[in-house]
C-alpha atoms as a PDB file:
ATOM      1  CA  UNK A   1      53.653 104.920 114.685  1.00  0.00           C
ATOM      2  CA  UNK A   2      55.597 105.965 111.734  1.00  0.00           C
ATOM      3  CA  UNK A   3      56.903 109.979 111.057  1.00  0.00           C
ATOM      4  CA  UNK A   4      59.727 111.479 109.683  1.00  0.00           C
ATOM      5  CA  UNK A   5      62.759 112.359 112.040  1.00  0.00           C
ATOM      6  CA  UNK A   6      61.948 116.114 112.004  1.00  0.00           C
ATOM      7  CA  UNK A   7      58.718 115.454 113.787  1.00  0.00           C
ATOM      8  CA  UNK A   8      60.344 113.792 116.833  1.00  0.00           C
ATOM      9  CA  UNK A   9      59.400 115.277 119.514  1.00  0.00           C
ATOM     10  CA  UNK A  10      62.465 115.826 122.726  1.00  0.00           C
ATOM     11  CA  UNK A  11      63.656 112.664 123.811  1.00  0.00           C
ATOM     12  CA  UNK A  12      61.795 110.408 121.768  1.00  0.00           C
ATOM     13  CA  UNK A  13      63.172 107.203 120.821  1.00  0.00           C
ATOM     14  CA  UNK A  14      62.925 104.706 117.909  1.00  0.00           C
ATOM     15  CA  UNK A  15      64.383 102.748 115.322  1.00  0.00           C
ATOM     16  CA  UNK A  16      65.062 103.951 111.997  1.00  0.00           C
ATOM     17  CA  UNK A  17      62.536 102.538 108.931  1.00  0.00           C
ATOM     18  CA  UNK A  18      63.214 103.998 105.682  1.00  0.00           C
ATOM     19  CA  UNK A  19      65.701 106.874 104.268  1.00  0.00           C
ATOM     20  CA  UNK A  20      65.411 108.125 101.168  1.00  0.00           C
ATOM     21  CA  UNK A  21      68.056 105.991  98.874  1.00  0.00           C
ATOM     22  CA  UNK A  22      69.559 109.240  97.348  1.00  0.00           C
ATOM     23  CA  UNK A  23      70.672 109.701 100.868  1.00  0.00           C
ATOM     24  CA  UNK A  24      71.844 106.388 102.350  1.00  0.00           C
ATOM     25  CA  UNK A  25      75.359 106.906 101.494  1.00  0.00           C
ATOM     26  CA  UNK A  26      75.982 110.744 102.825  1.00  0.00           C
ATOM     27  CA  UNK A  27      74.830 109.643 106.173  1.00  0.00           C
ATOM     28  CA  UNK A  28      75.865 105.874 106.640  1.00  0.00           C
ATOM     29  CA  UNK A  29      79.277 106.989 107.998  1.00  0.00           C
ATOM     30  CA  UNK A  30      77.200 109.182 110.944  1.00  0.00           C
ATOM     31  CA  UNK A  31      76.082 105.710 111.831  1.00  0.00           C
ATOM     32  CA  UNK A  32      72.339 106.677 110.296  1.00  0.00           C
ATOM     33  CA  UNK A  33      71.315 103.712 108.854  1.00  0.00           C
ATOM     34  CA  UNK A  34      67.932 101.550 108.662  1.00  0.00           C
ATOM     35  CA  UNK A  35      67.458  99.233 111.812  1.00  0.00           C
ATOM     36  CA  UNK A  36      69.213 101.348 113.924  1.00  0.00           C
ATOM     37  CA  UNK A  37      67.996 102.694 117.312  1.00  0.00           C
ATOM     38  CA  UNK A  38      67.747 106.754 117.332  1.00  0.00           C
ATOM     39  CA  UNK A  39      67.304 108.932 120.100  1.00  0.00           C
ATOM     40  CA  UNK A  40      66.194 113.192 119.493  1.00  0.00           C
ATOM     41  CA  UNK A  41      68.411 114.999 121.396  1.00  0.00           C
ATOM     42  CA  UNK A  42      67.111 118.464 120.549  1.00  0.00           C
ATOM     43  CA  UNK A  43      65.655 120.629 117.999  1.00  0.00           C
ATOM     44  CA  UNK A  44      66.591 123.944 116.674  1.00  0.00           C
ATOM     45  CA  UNK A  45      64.255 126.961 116.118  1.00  0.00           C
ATOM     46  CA  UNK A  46      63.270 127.841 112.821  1.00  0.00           C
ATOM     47  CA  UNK A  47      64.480 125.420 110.409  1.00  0.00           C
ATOM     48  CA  UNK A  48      67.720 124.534 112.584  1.00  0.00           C
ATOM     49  CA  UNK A  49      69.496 121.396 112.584  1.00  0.00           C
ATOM     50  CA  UNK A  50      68.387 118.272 114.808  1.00  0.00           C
ATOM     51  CA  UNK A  51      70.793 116.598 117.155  1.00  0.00           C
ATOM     52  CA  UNK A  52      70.059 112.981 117.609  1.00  0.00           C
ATOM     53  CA  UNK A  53      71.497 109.881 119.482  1.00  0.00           C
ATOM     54  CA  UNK A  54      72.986 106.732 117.704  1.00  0.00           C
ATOM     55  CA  UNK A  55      74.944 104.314 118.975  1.00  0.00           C
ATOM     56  CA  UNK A  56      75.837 106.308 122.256  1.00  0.00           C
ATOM     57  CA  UNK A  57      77.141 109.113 120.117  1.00  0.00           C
ATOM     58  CA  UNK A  58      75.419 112.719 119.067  1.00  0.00           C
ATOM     59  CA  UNK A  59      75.348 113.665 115.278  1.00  0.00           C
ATOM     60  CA  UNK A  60      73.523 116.913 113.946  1.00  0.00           C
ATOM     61  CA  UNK A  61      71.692 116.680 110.788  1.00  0.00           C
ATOM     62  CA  UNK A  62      69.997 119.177 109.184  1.00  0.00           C
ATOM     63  CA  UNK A  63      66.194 119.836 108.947  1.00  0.00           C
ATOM     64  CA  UNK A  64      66.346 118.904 105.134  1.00  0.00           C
ATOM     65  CA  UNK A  65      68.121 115.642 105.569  1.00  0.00           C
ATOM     66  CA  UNK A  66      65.682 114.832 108.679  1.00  0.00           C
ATOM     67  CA  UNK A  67      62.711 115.158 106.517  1.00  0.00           C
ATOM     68  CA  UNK A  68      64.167 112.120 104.251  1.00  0.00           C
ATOM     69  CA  UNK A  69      64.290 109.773 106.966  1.00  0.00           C
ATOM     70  CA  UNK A  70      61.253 107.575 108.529  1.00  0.00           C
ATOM     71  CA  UNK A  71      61.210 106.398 112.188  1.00  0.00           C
ATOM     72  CA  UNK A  72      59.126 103.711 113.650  1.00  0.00           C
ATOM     73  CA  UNK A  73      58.761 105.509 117.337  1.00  0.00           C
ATOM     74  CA  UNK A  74      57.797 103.973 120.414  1.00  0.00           C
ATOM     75  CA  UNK A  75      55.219 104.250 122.276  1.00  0.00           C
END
């Protein structure tokens, strides 16, 4: 099942899909890029940021930049 990395619920895992190609370069170097297996860590109230897991290593993105990216999760 596909959805956007904003709608991950806690501790869900899959692999990242599609993100937006205005944004492929401003996150590559977080280790966000298609292929790659992704873990949500936690969510913030209220339009927070999103911490997430990739490569053994925690990166916060915001809510904005979450929106732009697809996950295939796994169920």
């Amino acid at each position: 099942m596909e959805k956007k990395l904003s709608q991950m619920l806690y501790e869900e895992e899959g692999r990242i899909k599609k993100i937006d190609p205005g944004l492929r370069a401003q996150i590559a170097g977080m280790g966000i890029r298609e292929g790659k297996e992704i873990k949500m860590m936690t969510k913030q109230p209220i339009k927070g940021p999103v911490v997430v897991n990739v490569d053994r290593s925690n990166t916060s993105i915001g809510l904005g930049l979450a929106d732009k990216i697809i996950v295939e999760v796994e169920k």
